[in-house]
PDB file of N, CA and C in Angstrom:
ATOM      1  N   UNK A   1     -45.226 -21.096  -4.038  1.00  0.00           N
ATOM      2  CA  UNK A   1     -46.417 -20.763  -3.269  1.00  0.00           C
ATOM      3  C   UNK A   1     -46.004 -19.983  -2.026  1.00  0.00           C
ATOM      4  N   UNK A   2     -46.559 -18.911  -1.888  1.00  0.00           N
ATOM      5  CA  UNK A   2     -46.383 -18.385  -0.863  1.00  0.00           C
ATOM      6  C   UNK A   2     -46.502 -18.764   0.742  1.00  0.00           C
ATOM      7  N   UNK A   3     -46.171 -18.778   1.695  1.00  0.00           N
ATOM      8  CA  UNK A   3     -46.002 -19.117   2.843  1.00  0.00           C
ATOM      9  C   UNK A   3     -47.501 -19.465   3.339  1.00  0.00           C
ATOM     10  N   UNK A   4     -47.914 -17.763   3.190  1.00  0.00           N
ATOM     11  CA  UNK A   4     -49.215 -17.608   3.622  1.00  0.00           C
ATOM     12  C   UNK A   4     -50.079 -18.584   3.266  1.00  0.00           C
ATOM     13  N   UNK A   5     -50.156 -18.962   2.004  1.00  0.00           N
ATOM     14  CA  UNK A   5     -51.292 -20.337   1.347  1.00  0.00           C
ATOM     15  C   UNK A   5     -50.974 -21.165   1.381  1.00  0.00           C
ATOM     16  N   UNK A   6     -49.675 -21.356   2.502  1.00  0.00           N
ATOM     17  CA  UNK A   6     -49.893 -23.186   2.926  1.00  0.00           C
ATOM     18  C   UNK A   6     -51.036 -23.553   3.538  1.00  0.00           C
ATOM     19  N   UNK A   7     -51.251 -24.404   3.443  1.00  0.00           N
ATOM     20  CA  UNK A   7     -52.705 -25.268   4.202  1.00  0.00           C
ATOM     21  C   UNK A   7     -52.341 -24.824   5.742  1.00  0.00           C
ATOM     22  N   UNK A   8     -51.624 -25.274   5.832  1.00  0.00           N
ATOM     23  CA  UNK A   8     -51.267 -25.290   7.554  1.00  0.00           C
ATOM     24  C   UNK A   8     -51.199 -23.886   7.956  1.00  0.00           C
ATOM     25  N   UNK A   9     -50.413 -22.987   7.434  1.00  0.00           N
ATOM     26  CA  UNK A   9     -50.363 -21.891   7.917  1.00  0.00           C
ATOM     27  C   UNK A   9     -51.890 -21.205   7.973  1.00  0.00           C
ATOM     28  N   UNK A  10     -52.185 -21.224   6.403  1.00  0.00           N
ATOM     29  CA  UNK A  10     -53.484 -20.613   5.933  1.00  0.00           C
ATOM     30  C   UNK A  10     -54.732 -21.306   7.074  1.00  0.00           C
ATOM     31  N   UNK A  11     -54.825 -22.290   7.626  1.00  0.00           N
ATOM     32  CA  UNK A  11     -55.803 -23.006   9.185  1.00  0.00           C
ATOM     33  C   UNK A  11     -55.817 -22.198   9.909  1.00  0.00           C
ATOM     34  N   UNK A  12     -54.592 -22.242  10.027  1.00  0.00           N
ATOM     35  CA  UNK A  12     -54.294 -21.294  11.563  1.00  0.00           C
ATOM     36  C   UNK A  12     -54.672 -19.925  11.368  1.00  0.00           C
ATOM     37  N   UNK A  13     -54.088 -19.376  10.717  1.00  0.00           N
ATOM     38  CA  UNK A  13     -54.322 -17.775  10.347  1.00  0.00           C
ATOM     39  C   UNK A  13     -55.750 -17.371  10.155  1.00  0.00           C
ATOM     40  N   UNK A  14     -56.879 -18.204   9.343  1.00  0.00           N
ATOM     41  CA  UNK A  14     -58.018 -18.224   8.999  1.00  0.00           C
ATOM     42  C   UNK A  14     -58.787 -18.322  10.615  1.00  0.00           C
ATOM     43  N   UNK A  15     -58.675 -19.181  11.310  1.00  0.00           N
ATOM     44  CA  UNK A  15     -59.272 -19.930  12.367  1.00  0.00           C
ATOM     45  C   UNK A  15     -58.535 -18.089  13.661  1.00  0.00           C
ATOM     46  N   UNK A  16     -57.853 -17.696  13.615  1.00  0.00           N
ATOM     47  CA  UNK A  16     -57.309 -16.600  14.677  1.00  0.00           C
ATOM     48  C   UNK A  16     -57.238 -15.375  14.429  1.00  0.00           C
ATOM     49  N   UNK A  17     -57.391 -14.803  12.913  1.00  0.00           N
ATOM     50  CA  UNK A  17     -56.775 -13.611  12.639  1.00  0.00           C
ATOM     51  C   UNK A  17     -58.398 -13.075  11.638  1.00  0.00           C
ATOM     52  N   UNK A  18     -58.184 -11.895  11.055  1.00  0.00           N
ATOM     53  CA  UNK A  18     -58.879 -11.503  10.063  1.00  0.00           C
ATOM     54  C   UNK A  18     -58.265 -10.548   9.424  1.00  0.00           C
ATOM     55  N   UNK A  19     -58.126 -10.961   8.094  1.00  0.00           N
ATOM     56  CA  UNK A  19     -57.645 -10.878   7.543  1.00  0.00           C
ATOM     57  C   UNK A  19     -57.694  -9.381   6.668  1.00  0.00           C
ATOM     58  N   UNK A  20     -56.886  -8.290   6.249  1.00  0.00           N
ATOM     59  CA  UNK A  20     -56.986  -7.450   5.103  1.00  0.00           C
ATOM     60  C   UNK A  20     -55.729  -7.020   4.419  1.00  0.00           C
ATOM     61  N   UNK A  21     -56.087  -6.838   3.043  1.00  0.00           N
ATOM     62  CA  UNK A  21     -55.305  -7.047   2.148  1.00  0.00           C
ATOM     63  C   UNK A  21     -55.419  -5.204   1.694  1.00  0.00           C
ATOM     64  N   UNK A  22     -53.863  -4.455   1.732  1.00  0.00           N
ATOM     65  CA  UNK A  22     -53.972  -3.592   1.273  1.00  0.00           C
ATOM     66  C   UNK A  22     -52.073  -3.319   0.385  1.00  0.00           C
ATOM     67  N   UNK A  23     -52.978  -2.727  -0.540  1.00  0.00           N
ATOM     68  CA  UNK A  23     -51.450  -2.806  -1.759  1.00  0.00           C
ATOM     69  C   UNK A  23     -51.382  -1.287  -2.244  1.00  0.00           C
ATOM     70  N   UNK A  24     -50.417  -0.698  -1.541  1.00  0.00           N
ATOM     71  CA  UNK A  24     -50.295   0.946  -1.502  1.00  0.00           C
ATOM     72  C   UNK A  24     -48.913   1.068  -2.572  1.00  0.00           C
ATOM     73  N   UNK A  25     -48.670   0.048  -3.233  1.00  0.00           N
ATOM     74  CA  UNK A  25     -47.318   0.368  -4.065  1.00  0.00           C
ATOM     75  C   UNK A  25     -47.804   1.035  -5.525  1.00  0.00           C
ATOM     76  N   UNK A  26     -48.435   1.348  -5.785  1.00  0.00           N
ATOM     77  CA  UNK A  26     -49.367   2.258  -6.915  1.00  0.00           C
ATOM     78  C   UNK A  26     -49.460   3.693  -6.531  1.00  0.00           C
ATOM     79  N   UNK A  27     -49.601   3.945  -5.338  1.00  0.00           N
ATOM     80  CA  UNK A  27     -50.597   4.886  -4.718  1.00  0.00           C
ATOM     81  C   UNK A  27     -49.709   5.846  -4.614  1.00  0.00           C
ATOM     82  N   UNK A  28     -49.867   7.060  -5.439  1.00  0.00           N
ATOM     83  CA  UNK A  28     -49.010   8.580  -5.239  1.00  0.00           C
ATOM     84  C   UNK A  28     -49.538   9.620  -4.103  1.00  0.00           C
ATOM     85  N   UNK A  29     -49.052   9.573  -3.069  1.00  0.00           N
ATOM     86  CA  UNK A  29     -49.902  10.509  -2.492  1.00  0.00           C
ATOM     87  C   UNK A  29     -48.503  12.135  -2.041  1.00  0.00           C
ATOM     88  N   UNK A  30     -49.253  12.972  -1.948  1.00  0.00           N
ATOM     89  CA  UNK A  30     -48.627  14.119  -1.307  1.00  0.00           C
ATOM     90  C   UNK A  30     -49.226  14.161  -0.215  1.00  0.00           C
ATOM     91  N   UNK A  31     -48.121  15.337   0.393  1.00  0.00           N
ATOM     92  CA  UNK A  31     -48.232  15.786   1.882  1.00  0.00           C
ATOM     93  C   UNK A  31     -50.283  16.482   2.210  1.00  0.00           C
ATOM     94  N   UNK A  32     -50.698  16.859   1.214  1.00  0.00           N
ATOM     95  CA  UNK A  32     -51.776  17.115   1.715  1.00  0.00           C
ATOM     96  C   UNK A  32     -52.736  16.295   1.718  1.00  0.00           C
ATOM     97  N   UNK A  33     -52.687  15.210   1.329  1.00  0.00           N
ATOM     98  CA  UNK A  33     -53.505  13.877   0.803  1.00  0.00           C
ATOM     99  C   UNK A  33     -53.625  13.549   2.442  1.00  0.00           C
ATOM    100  N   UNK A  34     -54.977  13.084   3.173  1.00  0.00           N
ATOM    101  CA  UNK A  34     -55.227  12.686   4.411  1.00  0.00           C
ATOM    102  C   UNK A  34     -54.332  11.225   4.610  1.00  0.00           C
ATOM    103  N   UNK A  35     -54.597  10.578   3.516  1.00  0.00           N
ATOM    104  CA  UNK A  35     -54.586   9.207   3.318  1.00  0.00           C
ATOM    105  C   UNK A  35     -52.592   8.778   3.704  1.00  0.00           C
ATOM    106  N   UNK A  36     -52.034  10.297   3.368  1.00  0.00           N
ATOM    107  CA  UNK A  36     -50.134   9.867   3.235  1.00  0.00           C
ATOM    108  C   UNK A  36     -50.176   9.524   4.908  1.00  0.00           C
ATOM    109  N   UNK A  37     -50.596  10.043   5.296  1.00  0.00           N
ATOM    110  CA  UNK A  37     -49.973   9.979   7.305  1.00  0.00           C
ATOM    111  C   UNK A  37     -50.189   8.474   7.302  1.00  0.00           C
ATOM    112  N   UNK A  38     -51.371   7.530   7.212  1.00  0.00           N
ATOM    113  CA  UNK A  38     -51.783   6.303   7.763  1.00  0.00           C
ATOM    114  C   UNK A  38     -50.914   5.569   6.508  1.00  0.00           C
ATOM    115  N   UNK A  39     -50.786   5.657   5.583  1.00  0.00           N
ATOM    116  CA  UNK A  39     -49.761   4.884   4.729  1.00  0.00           C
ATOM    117  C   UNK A  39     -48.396   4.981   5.602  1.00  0.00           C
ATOM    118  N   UNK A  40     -47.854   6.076   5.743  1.00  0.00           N
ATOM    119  CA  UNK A  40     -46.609   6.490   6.739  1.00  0.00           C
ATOM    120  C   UNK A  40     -46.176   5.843   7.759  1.00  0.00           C
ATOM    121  N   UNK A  41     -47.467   5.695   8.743  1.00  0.00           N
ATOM    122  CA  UNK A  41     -47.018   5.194   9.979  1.00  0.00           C
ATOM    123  C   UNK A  41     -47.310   3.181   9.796  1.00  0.00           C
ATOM    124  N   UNK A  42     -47.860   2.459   9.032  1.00  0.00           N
ATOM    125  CA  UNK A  42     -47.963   0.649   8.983  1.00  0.00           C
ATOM    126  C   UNK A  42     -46.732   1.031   7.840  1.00  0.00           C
ATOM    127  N   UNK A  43     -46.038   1.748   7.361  1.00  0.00           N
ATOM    128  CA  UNK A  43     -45.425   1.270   5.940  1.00  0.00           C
ATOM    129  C   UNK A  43     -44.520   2.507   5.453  1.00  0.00           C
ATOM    130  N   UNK A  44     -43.443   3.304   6.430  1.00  0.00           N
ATOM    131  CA  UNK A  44     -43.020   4.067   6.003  1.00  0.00           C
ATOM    132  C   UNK A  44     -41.434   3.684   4.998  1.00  0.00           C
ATOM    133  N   UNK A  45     -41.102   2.990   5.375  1.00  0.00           N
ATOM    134  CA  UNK A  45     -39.894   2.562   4.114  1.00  0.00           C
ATOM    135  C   UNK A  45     -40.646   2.164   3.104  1.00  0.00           C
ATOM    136  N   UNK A  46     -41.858   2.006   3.033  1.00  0.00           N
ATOM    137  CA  UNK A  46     -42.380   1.200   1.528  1.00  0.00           C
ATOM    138  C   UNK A  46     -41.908   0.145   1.378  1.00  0.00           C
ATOM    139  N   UNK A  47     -41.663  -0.765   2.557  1.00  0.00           N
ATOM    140  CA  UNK A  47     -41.372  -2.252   2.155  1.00  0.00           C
ATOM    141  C   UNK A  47     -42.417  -3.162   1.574  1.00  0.00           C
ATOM    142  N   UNK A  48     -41.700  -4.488   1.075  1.00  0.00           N
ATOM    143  CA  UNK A  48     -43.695  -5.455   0.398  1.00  0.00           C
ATOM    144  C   UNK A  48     -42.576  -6.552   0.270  1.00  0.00           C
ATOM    145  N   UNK A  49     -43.481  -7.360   1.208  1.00  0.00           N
ATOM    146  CA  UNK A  49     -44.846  -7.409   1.672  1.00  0.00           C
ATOM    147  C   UNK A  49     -44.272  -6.784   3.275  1.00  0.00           C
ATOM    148  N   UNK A  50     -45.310  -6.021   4.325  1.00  0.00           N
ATOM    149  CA  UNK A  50     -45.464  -6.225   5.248  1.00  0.00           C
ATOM    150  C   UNK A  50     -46.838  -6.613   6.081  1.00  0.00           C
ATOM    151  N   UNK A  51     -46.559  -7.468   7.072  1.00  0.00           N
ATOM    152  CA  UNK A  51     -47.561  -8.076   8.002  1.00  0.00           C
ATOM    153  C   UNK A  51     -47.509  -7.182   8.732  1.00  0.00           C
ATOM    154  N   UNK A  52     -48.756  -6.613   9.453  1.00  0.00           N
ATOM    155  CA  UNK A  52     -49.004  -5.870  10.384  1.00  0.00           C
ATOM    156  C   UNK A  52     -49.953  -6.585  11.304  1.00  0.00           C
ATOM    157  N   UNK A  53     -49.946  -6.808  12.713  1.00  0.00           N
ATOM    158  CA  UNK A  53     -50.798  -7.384  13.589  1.00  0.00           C
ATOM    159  C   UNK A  53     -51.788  -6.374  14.117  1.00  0.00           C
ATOM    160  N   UNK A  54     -52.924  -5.801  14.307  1.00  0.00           N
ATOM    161  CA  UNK A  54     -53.337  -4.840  15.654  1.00  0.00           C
ATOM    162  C   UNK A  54     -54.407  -6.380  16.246  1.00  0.00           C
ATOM    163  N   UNK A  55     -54.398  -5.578  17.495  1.00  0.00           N
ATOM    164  CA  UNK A  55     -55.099  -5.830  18.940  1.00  0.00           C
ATOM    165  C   UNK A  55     -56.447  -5.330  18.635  1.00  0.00           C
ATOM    166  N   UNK A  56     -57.409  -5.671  19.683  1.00  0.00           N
ATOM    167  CA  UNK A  56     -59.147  -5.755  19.556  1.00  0.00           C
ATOM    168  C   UNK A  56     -58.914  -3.706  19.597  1.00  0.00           C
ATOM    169  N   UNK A  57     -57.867  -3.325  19.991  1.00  0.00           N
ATOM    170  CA  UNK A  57     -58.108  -1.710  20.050  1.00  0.00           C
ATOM    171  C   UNK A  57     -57.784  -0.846  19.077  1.00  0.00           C
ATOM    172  N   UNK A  58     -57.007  -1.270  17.791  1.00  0.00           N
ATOM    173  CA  UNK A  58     -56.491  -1.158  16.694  1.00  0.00           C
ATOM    174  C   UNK A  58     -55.061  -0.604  17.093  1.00  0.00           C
ATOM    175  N   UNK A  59     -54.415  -1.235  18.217  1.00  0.00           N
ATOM    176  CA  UNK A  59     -52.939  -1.028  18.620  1.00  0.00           C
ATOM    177  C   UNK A  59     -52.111  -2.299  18.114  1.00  0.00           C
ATOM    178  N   UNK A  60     -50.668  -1.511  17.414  1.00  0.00           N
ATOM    179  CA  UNK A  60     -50.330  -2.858  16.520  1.00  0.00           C
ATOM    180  C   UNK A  60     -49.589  -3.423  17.673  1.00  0.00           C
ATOM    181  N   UNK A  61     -49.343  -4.941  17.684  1.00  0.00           N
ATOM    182  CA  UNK A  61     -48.711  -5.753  17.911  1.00  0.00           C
ATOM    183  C   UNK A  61     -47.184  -6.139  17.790  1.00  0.00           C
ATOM    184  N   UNK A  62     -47.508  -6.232  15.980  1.00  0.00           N
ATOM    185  CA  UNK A  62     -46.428  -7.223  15.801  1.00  0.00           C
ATOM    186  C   UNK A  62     -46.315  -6.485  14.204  1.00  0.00           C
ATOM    187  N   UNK A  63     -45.136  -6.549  13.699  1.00  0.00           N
ATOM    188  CA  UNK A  63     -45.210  -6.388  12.149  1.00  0.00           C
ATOM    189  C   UNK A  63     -43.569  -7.224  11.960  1.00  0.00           C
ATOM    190  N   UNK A  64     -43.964  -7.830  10.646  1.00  0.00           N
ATOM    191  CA  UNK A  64     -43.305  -8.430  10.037  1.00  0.00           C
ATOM    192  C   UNK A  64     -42.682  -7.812   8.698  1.00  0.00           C
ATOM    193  N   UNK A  65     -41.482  -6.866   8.110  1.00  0.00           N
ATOM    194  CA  UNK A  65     -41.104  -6.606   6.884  1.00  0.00           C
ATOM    195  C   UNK A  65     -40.744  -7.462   6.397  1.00  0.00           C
ATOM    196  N   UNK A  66     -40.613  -7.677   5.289  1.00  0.00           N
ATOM    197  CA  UNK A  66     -39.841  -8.872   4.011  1.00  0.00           C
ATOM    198  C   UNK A  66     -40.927  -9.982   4.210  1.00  0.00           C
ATOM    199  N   UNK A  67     -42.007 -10.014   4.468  1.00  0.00           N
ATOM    200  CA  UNK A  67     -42.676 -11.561   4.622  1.00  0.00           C
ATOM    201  C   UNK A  67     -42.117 -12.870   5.325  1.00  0.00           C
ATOM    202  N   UNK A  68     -43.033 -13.856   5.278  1.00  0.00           N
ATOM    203  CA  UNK A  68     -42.591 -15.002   5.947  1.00  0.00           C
ATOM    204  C   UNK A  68     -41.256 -15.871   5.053  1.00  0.00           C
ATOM    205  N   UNK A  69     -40.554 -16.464   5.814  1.00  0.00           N
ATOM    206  CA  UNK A  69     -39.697 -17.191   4.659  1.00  0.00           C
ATOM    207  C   UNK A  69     -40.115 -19.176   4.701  1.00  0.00           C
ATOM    208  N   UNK A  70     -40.737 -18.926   5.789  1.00  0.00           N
ATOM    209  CA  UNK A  70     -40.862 -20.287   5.966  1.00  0.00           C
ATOM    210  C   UNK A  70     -42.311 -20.789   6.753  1.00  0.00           C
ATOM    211  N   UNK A  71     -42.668 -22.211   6.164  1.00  0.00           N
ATOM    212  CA  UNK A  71     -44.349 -22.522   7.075  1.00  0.00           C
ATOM    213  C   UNK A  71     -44.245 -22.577   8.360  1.00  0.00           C
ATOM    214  N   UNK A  72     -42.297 -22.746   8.783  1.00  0.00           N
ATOM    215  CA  UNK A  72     -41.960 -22.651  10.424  1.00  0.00           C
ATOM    216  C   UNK A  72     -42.659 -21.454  11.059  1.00  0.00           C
ATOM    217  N   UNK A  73     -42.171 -20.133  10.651  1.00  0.00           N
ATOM    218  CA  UNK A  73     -42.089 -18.961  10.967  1.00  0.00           C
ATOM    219  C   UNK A  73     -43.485 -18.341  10.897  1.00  0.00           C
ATOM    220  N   UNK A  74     -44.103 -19.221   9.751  1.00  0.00           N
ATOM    221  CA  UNK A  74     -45.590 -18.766  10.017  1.00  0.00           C
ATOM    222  C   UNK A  74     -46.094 -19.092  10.769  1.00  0.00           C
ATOM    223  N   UNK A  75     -46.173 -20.176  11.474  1.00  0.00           N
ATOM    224  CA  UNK A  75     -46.849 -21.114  12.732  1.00  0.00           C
ATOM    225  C   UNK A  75     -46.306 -20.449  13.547  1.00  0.00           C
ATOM    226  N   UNK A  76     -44.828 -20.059  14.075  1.00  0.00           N
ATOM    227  CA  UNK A  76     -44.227 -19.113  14.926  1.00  0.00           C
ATOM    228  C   UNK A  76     -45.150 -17.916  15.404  1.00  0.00           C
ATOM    229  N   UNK A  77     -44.986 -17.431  13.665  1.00  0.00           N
ATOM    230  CA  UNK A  77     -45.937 -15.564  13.882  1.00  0.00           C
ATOM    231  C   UNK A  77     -47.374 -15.920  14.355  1.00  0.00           C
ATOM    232  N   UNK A  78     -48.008 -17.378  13.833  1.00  0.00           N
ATOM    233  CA  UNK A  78     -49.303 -16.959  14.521  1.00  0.00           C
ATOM    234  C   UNK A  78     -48.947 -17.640  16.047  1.00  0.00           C
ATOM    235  N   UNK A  79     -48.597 -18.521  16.850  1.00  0.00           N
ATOM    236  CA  UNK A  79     -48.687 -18.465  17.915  1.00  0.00           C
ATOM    237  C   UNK A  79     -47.696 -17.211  18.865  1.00  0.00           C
ATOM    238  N   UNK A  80     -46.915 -16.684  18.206  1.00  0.00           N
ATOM    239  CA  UNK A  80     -46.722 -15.358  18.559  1.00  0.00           C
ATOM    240  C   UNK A  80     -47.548 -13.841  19.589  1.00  0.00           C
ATOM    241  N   UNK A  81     -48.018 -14.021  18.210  1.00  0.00           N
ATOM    242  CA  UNK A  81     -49.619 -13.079  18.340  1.00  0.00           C
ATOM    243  C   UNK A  81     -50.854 -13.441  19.197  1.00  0.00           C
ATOM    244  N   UNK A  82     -51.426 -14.854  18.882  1.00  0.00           N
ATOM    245  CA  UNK A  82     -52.457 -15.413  19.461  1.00  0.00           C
ATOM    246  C   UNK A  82     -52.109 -15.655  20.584  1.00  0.00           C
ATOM    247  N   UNK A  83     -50.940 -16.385  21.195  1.00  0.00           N
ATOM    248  CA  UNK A  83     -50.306 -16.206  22.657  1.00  0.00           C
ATOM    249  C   UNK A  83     -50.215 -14.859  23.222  1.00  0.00           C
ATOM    250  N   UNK A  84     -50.030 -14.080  22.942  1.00  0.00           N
ATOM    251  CA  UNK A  84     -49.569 -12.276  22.963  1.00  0.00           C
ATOM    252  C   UNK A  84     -48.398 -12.280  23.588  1.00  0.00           C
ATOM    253  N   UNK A  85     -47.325 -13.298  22.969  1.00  0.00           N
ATOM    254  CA  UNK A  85     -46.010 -13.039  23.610  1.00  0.00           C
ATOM    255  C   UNK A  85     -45.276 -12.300  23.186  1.00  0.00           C
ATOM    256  N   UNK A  86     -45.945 -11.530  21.955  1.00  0.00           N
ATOM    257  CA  UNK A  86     -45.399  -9.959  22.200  1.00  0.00           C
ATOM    258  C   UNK A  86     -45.042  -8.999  23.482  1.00  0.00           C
ATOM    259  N   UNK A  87     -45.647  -9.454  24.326  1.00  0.00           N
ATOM    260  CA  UNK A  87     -46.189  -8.307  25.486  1.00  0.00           C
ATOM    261  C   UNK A  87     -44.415  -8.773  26.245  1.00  0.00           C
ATOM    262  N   UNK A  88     -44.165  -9.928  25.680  1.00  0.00           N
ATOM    263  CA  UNK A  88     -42.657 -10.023  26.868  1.00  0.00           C
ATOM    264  C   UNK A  88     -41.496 -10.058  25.657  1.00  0.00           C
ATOM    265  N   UNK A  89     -41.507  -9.965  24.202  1.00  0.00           N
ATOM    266  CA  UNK A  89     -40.174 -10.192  24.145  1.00  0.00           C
ATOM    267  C   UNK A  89     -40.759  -9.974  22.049  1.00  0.00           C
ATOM    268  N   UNK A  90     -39.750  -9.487  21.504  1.00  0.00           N
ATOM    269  CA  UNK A  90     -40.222  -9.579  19.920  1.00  0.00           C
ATOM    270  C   UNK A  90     -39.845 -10.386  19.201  1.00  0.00           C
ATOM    271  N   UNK A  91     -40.612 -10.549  18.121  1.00  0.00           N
ATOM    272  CA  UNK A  91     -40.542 -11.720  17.314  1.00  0.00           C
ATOM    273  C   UNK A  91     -39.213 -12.285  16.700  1.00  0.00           C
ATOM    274  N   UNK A  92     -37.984 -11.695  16.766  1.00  0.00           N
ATOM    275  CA  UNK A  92     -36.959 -12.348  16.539  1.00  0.00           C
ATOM    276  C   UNK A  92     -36.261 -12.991  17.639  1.00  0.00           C
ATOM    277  N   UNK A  93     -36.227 -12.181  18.937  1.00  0.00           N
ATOM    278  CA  UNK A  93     -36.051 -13.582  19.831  1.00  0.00           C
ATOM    279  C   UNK A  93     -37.216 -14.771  20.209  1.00  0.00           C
ATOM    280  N   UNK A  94     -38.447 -14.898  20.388  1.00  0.00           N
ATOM    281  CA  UNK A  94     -39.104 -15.351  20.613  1.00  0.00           C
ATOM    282  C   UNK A  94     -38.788 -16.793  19.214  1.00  0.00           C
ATOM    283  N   UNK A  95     -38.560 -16.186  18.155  1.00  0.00           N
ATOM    284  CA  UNK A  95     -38.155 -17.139  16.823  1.00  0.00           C
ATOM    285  C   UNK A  95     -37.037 -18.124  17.328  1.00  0.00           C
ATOM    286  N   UNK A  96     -36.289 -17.333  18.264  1.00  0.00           N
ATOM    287  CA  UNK A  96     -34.909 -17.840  18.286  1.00  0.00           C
ATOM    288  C   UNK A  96     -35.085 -18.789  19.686  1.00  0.00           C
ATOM    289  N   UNK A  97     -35.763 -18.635  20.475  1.00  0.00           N
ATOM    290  CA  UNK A  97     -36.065 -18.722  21.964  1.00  0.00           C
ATOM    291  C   UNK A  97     -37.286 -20.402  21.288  1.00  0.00           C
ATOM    292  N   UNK A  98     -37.895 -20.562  20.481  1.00  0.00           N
ATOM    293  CA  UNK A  98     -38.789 -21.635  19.503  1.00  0.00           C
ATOM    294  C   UNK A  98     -38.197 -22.820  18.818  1.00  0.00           C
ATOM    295  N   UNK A  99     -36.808 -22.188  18.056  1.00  0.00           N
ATOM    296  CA  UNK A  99     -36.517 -23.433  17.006  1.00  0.00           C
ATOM    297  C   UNK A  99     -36.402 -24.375  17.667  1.00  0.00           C
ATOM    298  N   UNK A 100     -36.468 -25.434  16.421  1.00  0.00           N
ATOM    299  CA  UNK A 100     -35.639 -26.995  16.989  1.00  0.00           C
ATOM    300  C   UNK A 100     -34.316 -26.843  16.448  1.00  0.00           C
TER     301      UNK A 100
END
C-alpha cells in the first residue's frame, strides 16, 4: 500500500491539502505542443511519482521526487508544508532536523 493511503497520512493530507492527480508518462509532446513547457518545468527528468506542493498563488513550495518511503516522512511532508517551514530550510534537513 502506498504511503499516501495510509489512514494517517491520507487524514492529514485530506484535512490540509487538495489534492490533483496528473500522469504525463503516456503523453508525447513536441516542442510546439503549448502543453511541453508546463510538463517541463513540475517534471523535467520525467521522474514518477513526483509530489509537487504550490502556495494559495500557484508558487511551488516543496516537491518531492521518488515518492514517500515511509508514513514517517509523510506526516513530516505534511507538517512541512502546512507549517511553511519551507520558507527556512528544505525538506531533507528539516527530515533530518525531525527524526527520533
Amino acid at each position: 500500500m502506498s504511503v499516501l493511503q495510509k489512514p494517517e497520512v491520507r487524514a492529514k493530507y485530506h484535512s490540509h491539502f487538495i489534492a490533483a492527480h496528473a500522469d504525463f508518462s503516456e503523453l508525447e509532446l513536441d516542442d510546439n505542443d503549448l502543453r511541453h513547457a508546463m510538463v517541463k518545468r513540475h517534471n523535467p527528468r520525467k521522474l514518477r511519482p513526483v509530489l509537487v506542493f504550490l502556495n494559495a498563488e500557484g508558487k511551488e513550495v516543496a516537491r518531492i521526487n521518488g515518492g514517500l518511503k515511509s508514513v514517517e516522512d509523510g506526516l513530516l511532508l505534511d507538517r512541512f508544508v502546512n507549517e511553511k517551514q519551507y520558507l527556512q530550510w528544505d525538506f531533507k534537513t528539516f527530515r533530518a532536523a525531525n527524526s527520533d
